[in-house]
N, C-alpha and C. Protein backbone atom coordinates (compact mmCIF):
# COMPACT_ATOMS: atom_id res chain seq x y z
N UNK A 1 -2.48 -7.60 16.65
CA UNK A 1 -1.97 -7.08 15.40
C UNK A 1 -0.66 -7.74 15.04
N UNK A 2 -0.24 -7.59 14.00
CA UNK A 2 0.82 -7.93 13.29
C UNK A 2 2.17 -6.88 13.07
N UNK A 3 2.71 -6.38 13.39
CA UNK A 3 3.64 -5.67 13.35
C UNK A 3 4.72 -5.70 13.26
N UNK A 4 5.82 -5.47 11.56
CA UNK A 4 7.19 -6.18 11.65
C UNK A 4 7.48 -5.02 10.58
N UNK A 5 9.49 -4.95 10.68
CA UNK A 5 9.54 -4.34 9.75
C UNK A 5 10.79 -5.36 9.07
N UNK A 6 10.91 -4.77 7.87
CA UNK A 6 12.40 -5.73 7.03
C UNK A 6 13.29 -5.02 6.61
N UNK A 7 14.50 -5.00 5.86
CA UNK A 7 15.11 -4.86 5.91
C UNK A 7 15.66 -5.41 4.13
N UNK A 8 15.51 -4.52 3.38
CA UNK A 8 15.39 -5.36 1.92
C UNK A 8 16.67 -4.49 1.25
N UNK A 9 16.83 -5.10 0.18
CA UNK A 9 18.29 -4.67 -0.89
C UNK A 9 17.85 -4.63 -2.00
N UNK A 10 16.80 -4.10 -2.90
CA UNK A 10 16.64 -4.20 -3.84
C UNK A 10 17.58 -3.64 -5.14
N UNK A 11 18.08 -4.01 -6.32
CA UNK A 11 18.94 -3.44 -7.14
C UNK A 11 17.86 -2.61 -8.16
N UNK A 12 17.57 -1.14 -7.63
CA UNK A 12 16.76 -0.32 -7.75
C UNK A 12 17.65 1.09 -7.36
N UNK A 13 17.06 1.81 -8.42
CA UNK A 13 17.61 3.50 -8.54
C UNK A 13 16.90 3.66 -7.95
N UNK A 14 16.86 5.46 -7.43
CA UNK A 14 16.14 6.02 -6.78
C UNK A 14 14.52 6.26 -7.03
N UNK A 15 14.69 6.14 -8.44
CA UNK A 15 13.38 6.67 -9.85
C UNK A 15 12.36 5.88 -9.12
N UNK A 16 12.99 4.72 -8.88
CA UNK A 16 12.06 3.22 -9.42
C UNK A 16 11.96 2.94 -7.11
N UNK A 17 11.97 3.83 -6.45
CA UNK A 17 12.18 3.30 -5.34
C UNK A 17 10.26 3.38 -4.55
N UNK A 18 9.36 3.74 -5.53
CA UNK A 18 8.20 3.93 -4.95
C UNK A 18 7.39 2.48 -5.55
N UNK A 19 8.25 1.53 -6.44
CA UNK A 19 7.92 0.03 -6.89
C UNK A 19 8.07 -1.03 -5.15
N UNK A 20 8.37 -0.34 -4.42
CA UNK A 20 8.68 -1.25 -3.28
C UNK A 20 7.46 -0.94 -2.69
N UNK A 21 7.02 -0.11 -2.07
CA UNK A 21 6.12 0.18 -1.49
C UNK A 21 4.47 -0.77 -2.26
N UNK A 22 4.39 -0.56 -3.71
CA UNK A 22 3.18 -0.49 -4.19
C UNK A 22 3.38 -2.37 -4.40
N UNK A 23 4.97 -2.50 -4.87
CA UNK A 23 4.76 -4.36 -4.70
C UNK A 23 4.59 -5.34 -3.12
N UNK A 24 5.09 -4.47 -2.41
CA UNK A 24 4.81 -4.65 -1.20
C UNK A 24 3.41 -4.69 -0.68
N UNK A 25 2.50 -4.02 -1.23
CA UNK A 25 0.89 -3.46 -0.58
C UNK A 25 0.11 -4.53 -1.42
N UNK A 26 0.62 -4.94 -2.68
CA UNK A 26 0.03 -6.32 -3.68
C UNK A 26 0.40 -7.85 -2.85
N UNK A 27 1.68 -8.06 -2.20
CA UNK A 27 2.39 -9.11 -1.20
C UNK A 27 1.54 -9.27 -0.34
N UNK A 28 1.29 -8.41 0.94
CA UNK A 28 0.72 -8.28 1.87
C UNK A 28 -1.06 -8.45 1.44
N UNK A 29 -1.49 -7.95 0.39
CA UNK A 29 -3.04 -7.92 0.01
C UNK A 29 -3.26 -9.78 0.01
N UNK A 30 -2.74 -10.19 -0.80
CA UNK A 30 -2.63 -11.56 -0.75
C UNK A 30 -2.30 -12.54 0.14
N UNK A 31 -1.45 -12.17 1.21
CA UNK A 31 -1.31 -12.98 2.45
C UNK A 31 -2.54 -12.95 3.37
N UNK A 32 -3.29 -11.35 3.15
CA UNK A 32 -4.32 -11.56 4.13
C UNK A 32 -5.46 -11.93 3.82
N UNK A 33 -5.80 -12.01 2.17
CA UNK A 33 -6.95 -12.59 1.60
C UNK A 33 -6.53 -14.08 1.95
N UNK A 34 -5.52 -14.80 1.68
CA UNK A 34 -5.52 -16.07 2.01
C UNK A 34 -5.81 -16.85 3.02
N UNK A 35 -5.44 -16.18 4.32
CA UNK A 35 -5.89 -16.32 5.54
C UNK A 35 -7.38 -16.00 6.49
N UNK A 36 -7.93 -14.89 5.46
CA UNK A 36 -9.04 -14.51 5.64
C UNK A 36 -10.31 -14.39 5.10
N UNK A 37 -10.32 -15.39 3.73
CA UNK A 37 -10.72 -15.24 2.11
C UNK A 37 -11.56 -14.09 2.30
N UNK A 38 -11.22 -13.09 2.44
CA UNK A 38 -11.71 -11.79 2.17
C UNK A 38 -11.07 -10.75 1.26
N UNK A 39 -12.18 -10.76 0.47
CA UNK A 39 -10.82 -9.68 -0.79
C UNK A 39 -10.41 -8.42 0.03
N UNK A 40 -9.47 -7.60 -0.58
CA UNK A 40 -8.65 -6.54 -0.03
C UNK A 40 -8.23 -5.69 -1.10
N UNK A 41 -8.83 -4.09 -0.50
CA UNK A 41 -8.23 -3.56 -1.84
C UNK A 41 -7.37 -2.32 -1.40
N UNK A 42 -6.83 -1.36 -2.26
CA UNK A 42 -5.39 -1.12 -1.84
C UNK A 42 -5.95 0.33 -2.43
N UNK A 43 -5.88 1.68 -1.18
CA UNK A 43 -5.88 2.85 -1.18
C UNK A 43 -4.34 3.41 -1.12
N UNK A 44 -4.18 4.13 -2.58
CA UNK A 44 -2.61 4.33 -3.42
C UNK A 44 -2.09 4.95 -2.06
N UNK A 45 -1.14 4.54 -2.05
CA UNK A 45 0.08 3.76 -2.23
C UNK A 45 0.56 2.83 -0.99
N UNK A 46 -0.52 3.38 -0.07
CA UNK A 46 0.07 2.24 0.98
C UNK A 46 -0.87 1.85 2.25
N UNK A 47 -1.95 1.97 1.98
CA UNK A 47 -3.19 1.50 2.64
C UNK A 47 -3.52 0.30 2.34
N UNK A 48 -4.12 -0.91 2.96
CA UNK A 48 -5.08 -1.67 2.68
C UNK A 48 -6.31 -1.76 3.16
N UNK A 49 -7.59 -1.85 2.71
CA UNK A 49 -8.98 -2.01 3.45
C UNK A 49 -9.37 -3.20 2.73
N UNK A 50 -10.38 -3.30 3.58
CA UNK A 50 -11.32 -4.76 3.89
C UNK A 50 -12.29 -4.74 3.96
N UNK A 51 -13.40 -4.80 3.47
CA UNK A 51 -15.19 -4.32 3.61
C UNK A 51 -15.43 -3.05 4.15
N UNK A 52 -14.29 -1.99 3.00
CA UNK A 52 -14.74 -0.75 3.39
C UNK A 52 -13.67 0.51 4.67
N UNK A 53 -12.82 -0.55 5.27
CA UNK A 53 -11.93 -0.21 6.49
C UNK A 53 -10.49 -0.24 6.50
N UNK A 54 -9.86 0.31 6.90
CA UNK A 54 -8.40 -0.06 6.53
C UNK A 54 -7.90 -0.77 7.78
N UNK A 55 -7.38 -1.87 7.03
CA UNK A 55 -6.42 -2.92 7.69
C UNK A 55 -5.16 -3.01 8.45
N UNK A 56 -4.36 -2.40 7.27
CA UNK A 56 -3.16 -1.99 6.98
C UNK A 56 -2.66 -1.09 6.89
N UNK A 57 -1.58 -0.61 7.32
CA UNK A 57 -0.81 0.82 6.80
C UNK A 57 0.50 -0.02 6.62
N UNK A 58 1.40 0.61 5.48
CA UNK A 58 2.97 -0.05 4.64
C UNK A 58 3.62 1.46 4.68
N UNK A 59 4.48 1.35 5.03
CA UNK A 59 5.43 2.81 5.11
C UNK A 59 7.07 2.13 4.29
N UNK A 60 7.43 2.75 3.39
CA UNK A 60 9.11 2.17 3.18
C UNK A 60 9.66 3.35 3.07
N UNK A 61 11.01 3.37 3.95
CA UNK A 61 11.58 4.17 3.71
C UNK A 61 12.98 3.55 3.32
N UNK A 62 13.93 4.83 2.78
CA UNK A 62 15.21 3.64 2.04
C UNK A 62 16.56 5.18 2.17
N UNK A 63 17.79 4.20 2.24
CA UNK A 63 18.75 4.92 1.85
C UNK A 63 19.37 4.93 0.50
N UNK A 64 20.12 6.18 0.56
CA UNK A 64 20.64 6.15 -1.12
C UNK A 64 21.95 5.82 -0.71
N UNK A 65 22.68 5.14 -2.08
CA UNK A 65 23.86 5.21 -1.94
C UNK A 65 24.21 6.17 -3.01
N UNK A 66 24.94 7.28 -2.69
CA UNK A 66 25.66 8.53 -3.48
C UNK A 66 26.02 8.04 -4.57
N UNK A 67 27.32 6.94 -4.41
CA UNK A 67 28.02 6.72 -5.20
C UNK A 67 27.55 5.82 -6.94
N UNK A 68 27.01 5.27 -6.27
CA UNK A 68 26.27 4.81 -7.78
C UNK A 68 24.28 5.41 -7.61
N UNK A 69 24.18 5.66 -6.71
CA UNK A 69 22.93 6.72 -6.97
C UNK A 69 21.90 5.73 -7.14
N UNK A 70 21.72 4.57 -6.40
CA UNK A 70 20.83 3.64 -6.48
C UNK A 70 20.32 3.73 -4.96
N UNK A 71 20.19 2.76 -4.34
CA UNK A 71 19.37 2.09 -3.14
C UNK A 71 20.14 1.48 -2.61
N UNK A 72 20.68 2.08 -1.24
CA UNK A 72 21.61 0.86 -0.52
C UNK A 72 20.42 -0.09 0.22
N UNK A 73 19.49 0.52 0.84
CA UNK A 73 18.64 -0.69 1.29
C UNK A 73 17.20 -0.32 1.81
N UNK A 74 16.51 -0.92 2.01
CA UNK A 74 15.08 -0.16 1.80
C UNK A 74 14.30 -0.67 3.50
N UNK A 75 13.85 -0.04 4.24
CA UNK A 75 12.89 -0.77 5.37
C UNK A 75 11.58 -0.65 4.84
N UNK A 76 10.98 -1.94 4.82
CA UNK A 76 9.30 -1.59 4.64
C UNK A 76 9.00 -1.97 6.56
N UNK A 77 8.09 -1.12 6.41
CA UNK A 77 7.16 -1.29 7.74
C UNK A 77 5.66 -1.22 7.51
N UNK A 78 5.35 -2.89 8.00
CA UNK A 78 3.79 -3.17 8.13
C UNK A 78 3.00 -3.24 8.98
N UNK A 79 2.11 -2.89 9.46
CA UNK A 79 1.16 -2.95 10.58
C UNK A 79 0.16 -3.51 10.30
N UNK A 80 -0.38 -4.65 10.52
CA UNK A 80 -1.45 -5.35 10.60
C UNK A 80 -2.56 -5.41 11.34
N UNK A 81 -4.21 -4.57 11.33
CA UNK A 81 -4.72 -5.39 12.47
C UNK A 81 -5.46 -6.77 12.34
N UNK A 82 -5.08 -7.57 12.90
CA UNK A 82 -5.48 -8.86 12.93
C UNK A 82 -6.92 -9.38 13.75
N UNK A 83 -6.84 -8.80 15.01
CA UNK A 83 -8.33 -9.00 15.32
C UNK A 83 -8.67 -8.18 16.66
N UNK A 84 -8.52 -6.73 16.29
CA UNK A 84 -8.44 -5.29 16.82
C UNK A 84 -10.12 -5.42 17.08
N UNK A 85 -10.49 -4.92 18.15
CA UNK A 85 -11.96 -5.04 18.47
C UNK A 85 -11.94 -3.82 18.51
N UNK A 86 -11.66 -2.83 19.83
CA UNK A 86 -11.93 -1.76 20.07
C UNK A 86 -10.55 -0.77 19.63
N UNK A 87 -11.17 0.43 18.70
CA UNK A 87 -10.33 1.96 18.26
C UNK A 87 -10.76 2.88 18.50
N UNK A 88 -9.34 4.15 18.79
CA UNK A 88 -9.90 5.20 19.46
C UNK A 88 -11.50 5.80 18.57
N UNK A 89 -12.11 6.72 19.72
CA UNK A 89 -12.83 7.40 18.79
C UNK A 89 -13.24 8.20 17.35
N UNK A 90 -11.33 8.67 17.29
CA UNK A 90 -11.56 9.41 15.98
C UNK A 90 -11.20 8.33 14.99
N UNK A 91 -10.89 7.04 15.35
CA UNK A 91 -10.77 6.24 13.95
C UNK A 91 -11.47 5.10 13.75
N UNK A 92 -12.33 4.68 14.87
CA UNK A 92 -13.47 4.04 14.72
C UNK A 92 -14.40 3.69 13.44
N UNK A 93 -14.56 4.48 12.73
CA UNK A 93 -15.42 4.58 11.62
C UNK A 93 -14.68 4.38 10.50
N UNK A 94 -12.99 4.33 10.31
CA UNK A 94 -12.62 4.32 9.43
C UNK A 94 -11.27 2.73 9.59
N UNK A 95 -11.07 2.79 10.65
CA UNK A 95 -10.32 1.36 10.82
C UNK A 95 -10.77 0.34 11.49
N UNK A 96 -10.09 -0.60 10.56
CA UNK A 96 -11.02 -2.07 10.71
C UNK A 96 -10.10 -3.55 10.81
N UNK A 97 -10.29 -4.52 11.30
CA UNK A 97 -9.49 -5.53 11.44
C UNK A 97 -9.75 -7.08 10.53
N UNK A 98 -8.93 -7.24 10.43
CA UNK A 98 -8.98 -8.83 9.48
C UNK A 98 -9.93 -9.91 10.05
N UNK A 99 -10.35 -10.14 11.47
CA UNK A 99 -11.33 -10.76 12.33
C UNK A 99 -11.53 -9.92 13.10
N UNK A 100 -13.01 -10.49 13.61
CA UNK A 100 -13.47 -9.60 14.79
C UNK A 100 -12.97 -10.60 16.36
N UNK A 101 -12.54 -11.78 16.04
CA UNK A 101 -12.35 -12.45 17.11
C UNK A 101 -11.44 -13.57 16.22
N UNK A 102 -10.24 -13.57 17.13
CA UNK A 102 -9.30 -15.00 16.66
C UNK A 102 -9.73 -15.91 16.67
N UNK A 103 -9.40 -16.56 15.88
CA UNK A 103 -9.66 -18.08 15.36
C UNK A 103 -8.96 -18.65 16.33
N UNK A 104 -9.70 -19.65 16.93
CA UNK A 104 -9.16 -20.66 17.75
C UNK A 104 -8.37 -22.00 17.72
N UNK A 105 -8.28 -22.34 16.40
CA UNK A 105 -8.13 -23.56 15.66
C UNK A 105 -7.01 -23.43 15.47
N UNK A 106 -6.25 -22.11 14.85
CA UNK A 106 -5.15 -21.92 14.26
C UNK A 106 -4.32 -20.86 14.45
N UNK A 107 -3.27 -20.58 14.50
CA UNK A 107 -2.15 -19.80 15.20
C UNK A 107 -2.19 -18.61 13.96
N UNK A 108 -3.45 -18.22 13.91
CA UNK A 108 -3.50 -17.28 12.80
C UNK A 108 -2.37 -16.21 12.24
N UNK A 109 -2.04 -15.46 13.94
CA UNK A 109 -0.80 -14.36 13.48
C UNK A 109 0.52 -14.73 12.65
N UNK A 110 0.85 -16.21 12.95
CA UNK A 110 2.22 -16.83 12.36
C UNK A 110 2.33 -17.40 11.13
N UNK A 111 0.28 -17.23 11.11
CA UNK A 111 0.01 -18.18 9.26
C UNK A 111 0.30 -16.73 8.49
N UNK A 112 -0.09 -15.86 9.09
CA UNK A 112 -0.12 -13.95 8.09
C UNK A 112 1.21 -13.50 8.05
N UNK A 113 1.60 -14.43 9.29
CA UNK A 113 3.34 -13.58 9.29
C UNK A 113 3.82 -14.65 8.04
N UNK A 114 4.31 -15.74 7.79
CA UNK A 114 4.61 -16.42 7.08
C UNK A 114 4.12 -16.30 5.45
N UNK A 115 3.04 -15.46 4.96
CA UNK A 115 2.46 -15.61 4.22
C UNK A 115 2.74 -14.70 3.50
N UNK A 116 2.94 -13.23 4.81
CA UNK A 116 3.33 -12.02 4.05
C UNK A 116 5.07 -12.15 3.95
N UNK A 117 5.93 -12.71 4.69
CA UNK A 117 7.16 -13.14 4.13
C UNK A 117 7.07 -13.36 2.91
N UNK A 118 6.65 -14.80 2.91
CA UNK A 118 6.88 -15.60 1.36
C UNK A 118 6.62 -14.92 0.19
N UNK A 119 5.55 -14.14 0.62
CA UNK A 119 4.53 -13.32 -0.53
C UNK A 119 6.07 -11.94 -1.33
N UNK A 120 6.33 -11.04 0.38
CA UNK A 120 7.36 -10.22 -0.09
C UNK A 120 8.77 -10.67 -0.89
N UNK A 121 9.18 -11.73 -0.19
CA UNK A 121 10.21 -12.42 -1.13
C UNK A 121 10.02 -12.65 -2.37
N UNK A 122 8.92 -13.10 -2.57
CA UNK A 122 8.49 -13.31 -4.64
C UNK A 122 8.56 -11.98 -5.17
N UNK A 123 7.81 -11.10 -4.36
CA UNK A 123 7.26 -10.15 -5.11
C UNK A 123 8.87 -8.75 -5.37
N UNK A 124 10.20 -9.11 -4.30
CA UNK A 124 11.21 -8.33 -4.42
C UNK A 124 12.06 -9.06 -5.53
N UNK A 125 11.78 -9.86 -6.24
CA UNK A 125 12.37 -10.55 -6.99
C UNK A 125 11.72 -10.04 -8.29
N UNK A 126 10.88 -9.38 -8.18
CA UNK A 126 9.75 -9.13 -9.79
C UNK A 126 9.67 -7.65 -9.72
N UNK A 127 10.57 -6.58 -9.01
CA UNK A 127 10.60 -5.39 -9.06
C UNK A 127 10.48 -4.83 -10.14
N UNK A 128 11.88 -5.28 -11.26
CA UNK A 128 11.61 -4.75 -12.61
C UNK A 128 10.90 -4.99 -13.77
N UNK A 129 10.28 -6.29 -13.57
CA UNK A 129 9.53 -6.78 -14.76
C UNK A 129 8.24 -6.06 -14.42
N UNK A 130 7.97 -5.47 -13.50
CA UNK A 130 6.38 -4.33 -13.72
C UNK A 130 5.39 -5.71 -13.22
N UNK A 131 5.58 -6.94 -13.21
CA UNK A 131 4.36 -8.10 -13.29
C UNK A 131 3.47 -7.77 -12.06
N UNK A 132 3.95 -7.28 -10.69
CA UNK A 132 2.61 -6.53 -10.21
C UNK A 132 2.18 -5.80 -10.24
N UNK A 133 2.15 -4.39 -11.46
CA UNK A 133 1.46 -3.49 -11.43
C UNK A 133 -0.19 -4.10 -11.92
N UNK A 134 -0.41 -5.06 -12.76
CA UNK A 134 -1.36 -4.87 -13.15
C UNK A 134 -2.52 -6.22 -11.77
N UNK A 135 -2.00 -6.52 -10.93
CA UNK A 135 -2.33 -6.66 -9.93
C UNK A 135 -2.81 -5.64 -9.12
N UNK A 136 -1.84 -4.41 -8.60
CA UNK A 136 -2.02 -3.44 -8.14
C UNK A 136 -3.41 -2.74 -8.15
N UNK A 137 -3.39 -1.99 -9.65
CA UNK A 137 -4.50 -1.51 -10.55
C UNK A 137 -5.39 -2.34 -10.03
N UNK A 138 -5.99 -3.26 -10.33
CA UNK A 138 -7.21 -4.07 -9.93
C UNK A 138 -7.90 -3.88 -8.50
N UNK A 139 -6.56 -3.90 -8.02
CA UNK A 139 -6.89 -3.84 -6.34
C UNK A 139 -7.35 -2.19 -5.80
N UNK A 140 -6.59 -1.15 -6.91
CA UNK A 140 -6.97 -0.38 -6.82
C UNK A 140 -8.52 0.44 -6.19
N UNK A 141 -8.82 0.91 -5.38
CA UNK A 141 -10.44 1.37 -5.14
C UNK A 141 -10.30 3.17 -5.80
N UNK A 142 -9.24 3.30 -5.74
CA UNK A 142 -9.56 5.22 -6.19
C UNK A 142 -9.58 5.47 -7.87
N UNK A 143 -8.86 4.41 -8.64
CA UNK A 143 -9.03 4.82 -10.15
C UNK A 143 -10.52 5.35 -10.68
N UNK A 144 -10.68 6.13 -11.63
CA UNK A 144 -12.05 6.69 -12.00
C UNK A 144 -12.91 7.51 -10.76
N UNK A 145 -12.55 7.68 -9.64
CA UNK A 145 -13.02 8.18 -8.57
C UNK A 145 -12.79 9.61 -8.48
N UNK A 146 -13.83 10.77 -8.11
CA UNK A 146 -13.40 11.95 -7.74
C UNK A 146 -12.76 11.91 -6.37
N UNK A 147 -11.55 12.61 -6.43
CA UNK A 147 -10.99 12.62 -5.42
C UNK A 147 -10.36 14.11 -4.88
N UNK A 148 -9.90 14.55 -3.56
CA UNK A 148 -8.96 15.54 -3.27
C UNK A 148 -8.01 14.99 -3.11
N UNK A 149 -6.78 15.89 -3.61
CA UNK A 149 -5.41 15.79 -3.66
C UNK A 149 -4.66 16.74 -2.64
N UNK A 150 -4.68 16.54 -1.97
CA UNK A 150 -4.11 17.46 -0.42
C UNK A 150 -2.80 18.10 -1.10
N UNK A 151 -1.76 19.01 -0.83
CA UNK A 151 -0.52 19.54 -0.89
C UNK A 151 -0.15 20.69 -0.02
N UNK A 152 0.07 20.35 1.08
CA UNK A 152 0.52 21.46 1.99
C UNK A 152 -1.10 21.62 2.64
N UNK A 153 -0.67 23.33 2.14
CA UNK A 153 -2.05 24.07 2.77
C UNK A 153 -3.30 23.91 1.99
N UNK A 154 -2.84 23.45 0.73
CA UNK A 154 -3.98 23.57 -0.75
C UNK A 154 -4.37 21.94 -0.31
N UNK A 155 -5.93 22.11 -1.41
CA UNK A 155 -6.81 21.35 -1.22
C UNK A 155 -7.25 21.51 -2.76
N UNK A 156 -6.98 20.41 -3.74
CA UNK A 156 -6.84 20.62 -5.48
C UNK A 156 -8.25 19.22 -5.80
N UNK A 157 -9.03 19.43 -6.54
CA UNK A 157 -10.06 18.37 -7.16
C UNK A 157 -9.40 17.87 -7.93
N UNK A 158 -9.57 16.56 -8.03
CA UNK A 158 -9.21 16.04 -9.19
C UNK A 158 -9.49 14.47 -9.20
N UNK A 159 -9.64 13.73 -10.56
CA UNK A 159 -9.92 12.72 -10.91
C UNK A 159 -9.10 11.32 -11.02
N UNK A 160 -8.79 10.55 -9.98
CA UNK A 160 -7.80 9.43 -10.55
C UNK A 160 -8.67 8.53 -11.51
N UNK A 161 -7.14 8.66 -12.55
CA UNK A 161 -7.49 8.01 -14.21
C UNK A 161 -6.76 6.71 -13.58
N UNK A 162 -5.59 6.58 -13.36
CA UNK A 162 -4.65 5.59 -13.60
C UNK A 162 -3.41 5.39 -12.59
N UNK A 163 -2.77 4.26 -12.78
CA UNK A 163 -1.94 4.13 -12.03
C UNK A 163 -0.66 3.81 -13.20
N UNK A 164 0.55 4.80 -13.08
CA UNK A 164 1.52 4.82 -14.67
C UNK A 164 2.54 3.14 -14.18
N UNK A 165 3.40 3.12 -15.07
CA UNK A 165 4.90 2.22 -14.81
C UNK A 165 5.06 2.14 -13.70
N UNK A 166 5.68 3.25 -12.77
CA UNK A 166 6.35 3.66 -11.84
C UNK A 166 5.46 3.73 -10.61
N UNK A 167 4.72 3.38 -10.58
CA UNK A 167 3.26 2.83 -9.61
C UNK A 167 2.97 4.64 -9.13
N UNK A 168 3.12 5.72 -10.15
CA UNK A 168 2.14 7.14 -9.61
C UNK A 168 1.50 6.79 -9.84
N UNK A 169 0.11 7.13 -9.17
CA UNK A 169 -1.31 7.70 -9.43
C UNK A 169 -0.97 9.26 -10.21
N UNK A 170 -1.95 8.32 -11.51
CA UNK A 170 -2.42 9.67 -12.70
C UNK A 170 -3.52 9.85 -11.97
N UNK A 171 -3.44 11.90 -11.95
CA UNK A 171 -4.67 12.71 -11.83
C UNK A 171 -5.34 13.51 -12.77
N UNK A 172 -6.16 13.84 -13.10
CA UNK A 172 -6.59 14.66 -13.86
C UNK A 172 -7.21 15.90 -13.00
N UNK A 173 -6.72 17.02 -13.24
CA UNK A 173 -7.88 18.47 -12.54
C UNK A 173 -8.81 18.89 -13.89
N UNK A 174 -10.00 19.85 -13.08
CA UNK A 174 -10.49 20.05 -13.57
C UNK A 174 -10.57 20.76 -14.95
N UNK A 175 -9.37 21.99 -15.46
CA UNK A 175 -9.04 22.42 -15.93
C UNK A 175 -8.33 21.27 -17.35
N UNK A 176 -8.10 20.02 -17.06
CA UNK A 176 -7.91 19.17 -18.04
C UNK A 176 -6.19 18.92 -18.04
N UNK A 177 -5.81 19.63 -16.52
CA UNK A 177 -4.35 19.35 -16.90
C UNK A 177 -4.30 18.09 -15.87
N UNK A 178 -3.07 17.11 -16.06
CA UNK A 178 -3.09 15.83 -15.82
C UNK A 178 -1.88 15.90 -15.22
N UNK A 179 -1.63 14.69 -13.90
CA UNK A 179 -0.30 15.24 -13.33
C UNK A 179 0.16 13.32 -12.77
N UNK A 180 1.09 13.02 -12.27
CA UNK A 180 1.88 11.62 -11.65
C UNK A 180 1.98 12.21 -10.86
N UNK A 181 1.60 11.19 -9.64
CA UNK A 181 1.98 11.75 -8.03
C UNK A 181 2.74 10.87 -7.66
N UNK A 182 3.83 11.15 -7.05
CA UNK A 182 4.40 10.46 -6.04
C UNK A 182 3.98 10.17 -4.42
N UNK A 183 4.47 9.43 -3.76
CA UNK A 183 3.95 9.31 -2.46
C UNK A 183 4.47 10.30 -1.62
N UNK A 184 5.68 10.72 -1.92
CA UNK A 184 6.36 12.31 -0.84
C UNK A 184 5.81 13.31 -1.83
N UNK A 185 4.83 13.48 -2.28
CA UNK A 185 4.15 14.91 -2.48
C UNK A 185 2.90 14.96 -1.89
N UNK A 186 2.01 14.33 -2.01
CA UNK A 186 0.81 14.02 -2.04
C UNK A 186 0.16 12.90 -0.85
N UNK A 187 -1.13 13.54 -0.44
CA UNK A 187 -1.91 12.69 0.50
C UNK A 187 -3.06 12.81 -0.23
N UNK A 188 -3.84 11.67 -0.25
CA UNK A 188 -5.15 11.79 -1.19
C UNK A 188 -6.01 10.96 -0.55
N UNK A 189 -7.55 11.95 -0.40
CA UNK A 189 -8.21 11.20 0.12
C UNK A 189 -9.81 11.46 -0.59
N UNK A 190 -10.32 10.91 -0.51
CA UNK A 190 -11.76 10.56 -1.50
C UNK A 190 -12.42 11.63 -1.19
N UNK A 191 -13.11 12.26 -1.76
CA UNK A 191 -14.54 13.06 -1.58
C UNK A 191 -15.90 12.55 -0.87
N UNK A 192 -16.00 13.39 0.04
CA UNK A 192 -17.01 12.47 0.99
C UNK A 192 -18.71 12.26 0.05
């Protein structure tokens, strides 16, 4: 596996601090399609899967600075599996690796490490211009999908329409009321 974390400065308010995570999961989607020409698509907000499996998990967490109420600095943390054969039992069926066996030819882990660098560096530079959301979206697998929306103890139906500016997932419930999720409210996972 691949496993690193960074250490980023983005000039980002607090509002706008869930754009790291979702440009980050577009960075990383592309380093590992390149290396693996296998498309990759991106379960909101910080999953990646691969024919069905997840690859990836992206976690960022960040400090505030009080005083001007922005972002003193942000850690993303990525986990890669690269060419994971055997997982425990309970996640077997649901996690999956970029190869089933390393490539012999080529120093694969240092081409993904290098790739997802370069990739994150472009992509912390394009925070505010929005230019990967509509990357994102595409990669998207839950838009138009019935889905559950976990919260606590509750367990809510509802429909992802969209993904807004600010990289929430729009929901719709049944009742027709419509809501933006953030990533610290919400765990969402598909309807079996």
């Amino acid at each position: 596996g691949l496993y690193l974390s960074l250490i980023l400065r983005p000039k980002l308010d607090l509002n706008d601090s869930l754009k790291i995570t979702s440009s980050a999961a577009v960075a990383v989607a592309k380093a590992i399609e390149t290396v693996s020409n296998n498309e990759v698509r991106i379960k909101w907000v910080n999953d990646l899967f691969m024919q069905g499996k997840k690859v990836c998990g992206i976690l960022t967490e960040a400090s505030l600075n009080v005083e001007n109420g922005g972002l003193e600095y942000a850690v993303v943390g990525i986990g890669i599996n690269v060419c994971t054969r055997d997982f425990p039992d309970e996640i077997k069926d649901i996690a999956g690796s970029i190869f089933t066996e390393k490539p012999n030819n080529k120093p694969i882990t240092s081409l993904l490490a290098a790739e997802v660098l370069n990739n994150l560096s472009d992509s912390m530079d394009k925070l505010t211009d929005h230019s990967y959301l509509d990357e994102y979206k595409k990669r998207s697998f839950l838009i138009g999908k019935e889905i559950y929306v976990i919260k606590g103890h509750d367990t809510l139906e509802a429909k992802a329409i969209d993904i807004d500016d600010k990289a929430r997932l729009l929901v719709e419930y049944p009742d027709g009321k419509k809501e933006a999720l953030s990533s610290g409210e919400v765990s969402v996972r598909t309807k079996p």
